[in-house]
N, C-alpha and C. Protein backbone atom coordinates (compact mmCIF):
# COMPACT_ATOMS: atom_id res chain seq x y z
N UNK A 1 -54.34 -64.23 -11.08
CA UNK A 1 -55.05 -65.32 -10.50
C UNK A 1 -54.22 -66.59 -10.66
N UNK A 2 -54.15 -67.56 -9.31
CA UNK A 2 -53.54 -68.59 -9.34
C UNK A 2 -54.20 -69.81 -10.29
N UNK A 3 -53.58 -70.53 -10.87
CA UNK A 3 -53.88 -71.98 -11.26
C UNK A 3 -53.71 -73.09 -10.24
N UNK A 4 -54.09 -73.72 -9.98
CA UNK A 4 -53.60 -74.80 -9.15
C UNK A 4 -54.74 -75.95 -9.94
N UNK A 5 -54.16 -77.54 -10.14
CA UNK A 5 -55.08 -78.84 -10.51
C UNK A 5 -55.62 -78.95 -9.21
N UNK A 6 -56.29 -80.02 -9.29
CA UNK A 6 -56.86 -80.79 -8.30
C UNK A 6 -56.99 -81.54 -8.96
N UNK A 7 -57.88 -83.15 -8.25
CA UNK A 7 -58.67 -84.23 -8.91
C UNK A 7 -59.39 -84.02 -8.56
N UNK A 8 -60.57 -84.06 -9.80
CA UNK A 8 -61.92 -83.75 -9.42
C UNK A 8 -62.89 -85.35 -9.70
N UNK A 9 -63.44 -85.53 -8.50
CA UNK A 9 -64.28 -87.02 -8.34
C UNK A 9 -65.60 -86.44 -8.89
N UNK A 10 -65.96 -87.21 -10.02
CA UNK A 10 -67.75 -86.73 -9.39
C UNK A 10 -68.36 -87.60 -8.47
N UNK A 11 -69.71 -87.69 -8.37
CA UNK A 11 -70.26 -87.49 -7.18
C UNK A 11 -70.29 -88.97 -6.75
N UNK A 12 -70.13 -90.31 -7.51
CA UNK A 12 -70.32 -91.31 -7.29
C UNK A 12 -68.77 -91.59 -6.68
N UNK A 13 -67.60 -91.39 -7.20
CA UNK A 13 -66.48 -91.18 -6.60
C UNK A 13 -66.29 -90.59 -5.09
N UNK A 14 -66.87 -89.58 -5.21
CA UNK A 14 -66.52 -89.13 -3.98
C UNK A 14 -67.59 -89.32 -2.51
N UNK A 15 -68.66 -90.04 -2.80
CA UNK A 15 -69.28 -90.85 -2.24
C UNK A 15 -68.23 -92.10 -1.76
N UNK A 16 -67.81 -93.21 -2.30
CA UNK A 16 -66.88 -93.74 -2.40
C UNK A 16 -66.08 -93.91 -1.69
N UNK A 17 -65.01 -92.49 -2.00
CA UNK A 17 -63.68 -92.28 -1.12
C UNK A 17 -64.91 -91.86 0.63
N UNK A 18 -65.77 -90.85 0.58
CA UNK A 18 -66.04 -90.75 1.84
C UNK A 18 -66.67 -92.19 2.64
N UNK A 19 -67.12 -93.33 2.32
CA UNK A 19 -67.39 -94.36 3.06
C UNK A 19 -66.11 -95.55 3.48
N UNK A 20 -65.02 -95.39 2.04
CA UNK A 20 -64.12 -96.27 2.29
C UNK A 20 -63.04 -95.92 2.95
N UNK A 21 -62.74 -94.41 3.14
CA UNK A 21 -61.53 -93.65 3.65
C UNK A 21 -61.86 -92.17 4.13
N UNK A 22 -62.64 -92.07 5.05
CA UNK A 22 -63.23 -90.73 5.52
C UNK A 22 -62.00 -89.64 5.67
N UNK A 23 -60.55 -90.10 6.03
CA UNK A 23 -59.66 -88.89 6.09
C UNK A 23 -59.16 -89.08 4.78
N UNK A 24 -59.20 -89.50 4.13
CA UNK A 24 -58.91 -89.07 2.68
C UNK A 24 -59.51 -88.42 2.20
N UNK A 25 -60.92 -88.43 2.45
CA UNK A 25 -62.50 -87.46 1.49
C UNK A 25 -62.12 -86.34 1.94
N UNK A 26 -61.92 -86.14 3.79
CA UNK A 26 -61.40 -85.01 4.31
C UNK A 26 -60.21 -84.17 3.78
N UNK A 27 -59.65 -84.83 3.82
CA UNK A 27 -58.21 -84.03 3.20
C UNK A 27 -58.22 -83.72 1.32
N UNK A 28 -59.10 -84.83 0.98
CA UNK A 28 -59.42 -83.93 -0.81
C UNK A 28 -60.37 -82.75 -0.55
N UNK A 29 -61.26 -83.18 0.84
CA UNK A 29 -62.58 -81.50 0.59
C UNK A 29 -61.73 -80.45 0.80
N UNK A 30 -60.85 -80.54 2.05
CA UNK A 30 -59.84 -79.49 2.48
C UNK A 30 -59.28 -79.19 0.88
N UNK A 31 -58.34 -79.22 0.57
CA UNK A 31 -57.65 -79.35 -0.66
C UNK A 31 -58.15 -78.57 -2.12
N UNK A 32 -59.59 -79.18 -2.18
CA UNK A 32 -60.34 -78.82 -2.64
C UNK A 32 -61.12 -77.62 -2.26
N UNK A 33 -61.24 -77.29 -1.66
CA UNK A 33 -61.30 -75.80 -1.04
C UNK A 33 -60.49 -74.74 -1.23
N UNK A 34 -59.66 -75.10 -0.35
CA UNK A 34 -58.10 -74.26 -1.04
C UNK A 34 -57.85 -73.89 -2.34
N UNK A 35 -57.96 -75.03 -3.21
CA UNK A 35 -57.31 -74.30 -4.42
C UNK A 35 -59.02 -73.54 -5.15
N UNK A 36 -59.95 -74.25 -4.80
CA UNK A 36 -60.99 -72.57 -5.41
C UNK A 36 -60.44 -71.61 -4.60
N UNK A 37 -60.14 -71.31 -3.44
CA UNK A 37 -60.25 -69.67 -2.83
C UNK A 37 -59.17 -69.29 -3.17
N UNK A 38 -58.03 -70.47 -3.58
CA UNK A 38 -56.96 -69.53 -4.01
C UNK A 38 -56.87 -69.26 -5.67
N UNK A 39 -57.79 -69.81 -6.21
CA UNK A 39 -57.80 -68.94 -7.43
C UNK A 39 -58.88 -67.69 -7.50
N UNK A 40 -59.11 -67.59 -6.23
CA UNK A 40 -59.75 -66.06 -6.82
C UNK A 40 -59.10 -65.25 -6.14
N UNK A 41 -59.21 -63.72 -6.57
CA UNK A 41 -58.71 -62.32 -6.66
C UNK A 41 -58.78 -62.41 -5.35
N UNK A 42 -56.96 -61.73 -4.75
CA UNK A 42 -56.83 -61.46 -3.50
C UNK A 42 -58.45 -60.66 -2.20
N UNK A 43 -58.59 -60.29 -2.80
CA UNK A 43 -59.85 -59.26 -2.16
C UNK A 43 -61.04 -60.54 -1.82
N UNK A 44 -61.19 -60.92 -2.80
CA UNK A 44 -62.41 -62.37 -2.56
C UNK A 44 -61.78 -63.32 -1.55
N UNK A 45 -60.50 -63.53 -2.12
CA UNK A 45 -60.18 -64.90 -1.19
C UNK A 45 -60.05 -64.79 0.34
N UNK A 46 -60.32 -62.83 1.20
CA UNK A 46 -60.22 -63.13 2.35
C UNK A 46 -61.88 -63.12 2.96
N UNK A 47 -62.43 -62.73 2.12
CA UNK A 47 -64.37 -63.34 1.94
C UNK A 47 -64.34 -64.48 2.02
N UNK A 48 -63.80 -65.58 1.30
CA UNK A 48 -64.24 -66.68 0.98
C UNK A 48 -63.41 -67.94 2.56
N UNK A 49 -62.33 -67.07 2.62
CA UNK A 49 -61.96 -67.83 3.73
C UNK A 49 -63.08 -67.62 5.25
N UNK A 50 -63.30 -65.75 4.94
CA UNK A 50 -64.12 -66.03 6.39
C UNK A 50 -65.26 -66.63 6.33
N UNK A 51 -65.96 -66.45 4.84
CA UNK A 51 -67.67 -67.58 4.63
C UNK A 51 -66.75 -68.85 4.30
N UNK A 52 -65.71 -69.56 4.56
CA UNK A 52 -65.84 -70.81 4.88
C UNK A 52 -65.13 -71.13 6.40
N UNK A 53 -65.26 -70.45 6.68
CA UNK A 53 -65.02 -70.50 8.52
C UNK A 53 -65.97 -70.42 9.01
N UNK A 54 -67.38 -69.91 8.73
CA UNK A 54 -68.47 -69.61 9.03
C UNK A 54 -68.92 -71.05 8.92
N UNK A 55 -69.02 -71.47 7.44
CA UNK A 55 -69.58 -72.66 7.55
C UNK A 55 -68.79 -73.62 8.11
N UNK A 56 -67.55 -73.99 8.13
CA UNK A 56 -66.63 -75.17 8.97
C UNK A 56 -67.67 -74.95 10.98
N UNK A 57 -67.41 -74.02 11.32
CA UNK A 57 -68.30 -73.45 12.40
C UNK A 57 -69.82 -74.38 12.32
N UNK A 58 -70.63 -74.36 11.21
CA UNK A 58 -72.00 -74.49 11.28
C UNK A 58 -71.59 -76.25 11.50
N UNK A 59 -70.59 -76.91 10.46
CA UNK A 59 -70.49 -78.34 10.58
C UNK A 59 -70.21 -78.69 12.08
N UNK A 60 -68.80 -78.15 12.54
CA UNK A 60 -68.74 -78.23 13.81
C UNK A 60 -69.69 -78.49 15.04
N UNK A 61 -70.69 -77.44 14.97
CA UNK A 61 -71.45 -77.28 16.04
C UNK A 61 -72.79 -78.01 15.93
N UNK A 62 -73.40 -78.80 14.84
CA UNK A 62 -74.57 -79.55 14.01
C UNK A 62 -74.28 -80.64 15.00
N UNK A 63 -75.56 -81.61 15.32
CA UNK A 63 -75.45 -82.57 15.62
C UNK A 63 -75.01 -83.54 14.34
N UNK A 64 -75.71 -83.38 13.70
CA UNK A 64 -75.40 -84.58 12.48
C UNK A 64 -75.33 -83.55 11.26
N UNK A 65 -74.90 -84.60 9.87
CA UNK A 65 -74.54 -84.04 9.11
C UNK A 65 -75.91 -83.14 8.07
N UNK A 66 -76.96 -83.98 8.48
CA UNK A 66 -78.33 -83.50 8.00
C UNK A 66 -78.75 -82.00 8.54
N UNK A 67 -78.51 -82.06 9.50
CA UNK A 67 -78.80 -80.72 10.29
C UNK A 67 -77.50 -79.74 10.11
N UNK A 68 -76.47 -79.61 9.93
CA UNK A 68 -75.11 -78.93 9.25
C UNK A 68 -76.08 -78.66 7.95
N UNK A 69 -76.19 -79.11 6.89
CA UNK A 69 -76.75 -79.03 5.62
C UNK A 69 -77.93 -77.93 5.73
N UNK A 70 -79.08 -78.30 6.73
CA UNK A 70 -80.06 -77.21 6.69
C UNK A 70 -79.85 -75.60 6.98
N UNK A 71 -78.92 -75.45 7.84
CA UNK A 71 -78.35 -74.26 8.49
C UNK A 71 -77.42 -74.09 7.57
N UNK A 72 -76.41 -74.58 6.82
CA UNK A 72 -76.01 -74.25 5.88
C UNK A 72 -76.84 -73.08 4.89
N UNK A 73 -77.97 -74.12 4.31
CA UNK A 73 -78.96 -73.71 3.55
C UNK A 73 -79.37 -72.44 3.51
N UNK A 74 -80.04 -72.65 5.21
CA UNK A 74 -80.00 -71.32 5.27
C UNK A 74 -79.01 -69.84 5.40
N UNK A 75 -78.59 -69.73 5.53
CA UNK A 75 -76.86 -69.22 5.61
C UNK A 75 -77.37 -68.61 3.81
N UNK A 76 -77.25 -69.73 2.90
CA UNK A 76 -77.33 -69.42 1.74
C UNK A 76 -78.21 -68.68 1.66
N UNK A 77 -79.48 -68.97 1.61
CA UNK A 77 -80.75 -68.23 1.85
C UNK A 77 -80.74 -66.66 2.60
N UNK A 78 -80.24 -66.61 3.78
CA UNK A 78 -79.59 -65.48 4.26
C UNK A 78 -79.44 -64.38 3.03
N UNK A 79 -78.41 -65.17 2.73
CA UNK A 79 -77.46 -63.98 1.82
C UNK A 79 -77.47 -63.33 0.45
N UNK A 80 -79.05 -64.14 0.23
CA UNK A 80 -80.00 -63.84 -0.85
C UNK A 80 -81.31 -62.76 -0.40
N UNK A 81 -81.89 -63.55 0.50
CA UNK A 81 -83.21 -62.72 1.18
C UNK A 81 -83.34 -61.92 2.12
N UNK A 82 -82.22 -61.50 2.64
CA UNK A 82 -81.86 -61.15 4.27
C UNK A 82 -82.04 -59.91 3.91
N UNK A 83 -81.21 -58.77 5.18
CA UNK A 83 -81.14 -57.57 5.28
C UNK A 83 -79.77 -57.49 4.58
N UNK A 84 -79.15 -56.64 3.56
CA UNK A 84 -77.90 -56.75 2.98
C UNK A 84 -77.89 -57.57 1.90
N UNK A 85 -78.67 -58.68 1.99
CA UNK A 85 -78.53 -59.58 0.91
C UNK A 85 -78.71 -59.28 -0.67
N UNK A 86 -79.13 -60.39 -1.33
CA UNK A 86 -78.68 -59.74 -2.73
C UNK A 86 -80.11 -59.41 -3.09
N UNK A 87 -81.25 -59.79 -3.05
CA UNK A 87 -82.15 -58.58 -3.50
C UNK A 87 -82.58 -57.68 -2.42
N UNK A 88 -82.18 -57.28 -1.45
CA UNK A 88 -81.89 -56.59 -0.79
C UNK A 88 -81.09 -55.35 -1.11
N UNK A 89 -79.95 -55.61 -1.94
CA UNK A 89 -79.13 -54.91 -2.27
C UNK A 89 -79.33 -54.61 -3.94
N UNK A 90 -80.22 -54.77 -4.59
CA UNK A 90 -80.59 -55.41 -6.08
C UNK A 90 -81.34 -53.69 -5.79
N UNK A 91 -82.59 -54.67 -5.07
CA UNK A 91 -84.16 -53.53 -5.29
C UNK A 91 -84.07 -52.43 -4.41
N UNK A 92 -82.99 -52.35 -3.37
CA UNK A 92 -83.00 -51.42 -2.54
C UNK A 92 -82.22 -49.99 -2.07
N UNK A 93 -81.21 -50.99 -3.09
CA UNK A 93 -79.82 -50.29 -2.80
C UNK A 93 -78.99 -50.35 -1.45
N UNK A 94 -79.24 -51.41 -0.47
CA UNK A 94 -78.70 -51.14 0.91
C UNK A 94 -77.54 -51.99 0.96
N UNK A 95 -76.59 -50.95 0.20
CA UNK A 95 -74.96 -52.02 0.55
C UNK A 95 -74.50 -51.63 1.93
N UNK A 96 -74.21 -52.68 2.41
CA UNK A 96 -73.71 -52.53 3.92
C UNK A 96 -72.64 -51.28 4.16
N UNK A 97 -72.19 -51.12 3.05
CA UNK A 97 -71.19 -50.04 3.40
C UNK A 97 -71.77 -48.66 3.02
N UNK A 98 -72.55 -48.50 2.67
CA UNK A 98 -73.56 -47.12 2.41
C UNK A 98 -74.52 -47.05 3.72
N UNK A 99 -74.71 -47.76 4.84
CA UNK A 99 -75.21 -48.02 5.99
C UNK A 99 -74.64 -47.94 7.44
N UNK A 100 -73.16 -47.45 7.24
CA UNK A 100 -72.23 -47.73 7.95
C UNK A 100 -72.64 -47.04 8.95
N UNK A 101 -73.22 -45.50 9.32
CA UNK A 101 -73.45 -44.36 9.83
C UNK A 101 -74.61 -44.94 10.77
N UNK A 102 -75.16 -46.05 10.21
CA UNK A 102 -76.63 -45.87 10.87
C UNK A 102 -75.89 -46.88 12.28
N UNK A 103 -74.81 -47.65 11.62
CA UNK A 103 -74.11 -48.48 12.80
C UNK A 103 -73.60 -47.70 13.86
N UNK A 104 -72.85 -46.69 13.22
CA UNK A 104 -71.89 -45.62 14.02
C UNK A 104 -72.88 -44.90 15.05
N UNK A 105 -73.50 -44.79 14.61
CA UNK A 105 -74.69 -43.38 15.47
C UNK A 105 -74.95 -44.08 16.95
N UNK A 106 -74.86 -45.83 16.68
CA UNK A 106 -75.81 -46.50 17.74
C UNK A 106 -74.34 -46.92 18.78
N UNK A 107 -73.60 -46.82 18.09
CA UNK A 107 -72.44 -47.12 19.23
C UNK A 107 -71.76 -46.28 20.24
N UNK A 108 -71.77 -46.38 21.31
CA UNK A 108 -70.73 -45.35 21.92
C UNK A 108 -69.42 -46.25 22.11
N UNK A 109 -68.47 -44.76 22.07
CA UNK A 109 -67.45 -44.87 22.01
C UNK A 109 -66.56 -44.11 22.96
N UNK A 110 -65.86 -45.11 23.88
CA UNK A 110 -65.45 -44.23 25.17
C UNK A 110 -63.89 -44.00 24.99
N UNK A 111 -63.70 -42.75 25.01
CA UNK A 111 -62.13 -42.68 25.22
C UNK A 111 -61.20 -43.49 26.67
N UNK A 112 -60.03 -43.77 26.06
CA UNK A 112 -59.20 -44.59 26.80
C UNK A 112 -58.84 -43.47 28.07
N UNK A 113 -58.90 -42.39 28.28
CA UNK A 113 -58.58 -41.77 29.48
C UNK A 113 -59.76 -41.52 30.19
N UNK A 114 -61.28 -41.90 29.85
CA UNK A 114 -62.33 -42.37 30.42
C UNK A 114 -62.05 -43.49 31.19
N UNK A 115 -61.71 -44.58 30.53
CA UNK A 115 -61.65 -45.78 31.13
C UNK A 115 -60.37 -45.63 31.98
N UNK A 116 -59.58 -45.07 32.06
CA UNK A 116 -58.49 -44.91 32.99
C UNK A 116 -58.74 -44.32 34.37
N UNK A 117 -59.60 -43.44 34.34
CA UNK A 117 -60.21 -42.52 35.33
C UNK A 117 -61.27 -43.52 36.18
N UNK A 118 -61.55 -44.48 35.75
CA UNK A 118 -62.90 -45.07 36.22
C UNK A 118 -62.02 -46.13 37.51
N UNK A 119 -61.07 -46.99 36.99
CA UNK A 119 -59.74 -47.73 37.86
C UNK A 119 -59.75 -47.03 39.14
């Protein structure tokens, strides 16, 4: 596992930098991101990049930053209470990958000399 510093603001700080210098707050959150996903275990960090693409996505598409935050929320909530989620997966046992079959069954799957024949 990597080390990397950062500066870490607390919250009155980084309030602060985001009203007096918004691409600075930007470029410490960026930054700050990075070096958590890159200190965790190769296997996590390509999780953590796609659940923070997910959420960069939710900011993106929010009208405001209040409404980014709720859908966030939920997102979180999701991945606690949902189908897959963690007591989901606690009381139930339904790890997505012990489920895989029930995906497979529902898909068809056409061979490429099907689709060649159809041209």
């Amino acid at each position: 596992m990597q080390e990397k510093s950062f500066t870490r603001l607390d919250f009155d700080e980084a309030v602060a930098l985001a009203r007096q210098n918004p691409e600075a707050f930007e470029q410490y959150r960026l930054d700050t991101i990075e070096t958590v996903i890159s200190c965790a275990s190769k296997q996590n960090q390509r999780r953590l990049r796609c659940l923070q693409w997910r959420i960069d996505q939710v900011r993106k598409r929010a009208p405001d930053p209040a409404d980014a935050c709720v859908k966030i929320y939920q997102m979180m909530w999701d991945s606690v209470t949902g189908k897959y989620g963690f007591i989901d997966i606690i009381c139930n046992g339904n790890y997505p990958h012990r489920n895989a079959e029930d995906t497979a069954s529902r898909a068809k799957v056409l061979a490429l000399s099907d689709a060649r024949k159809r041209k």
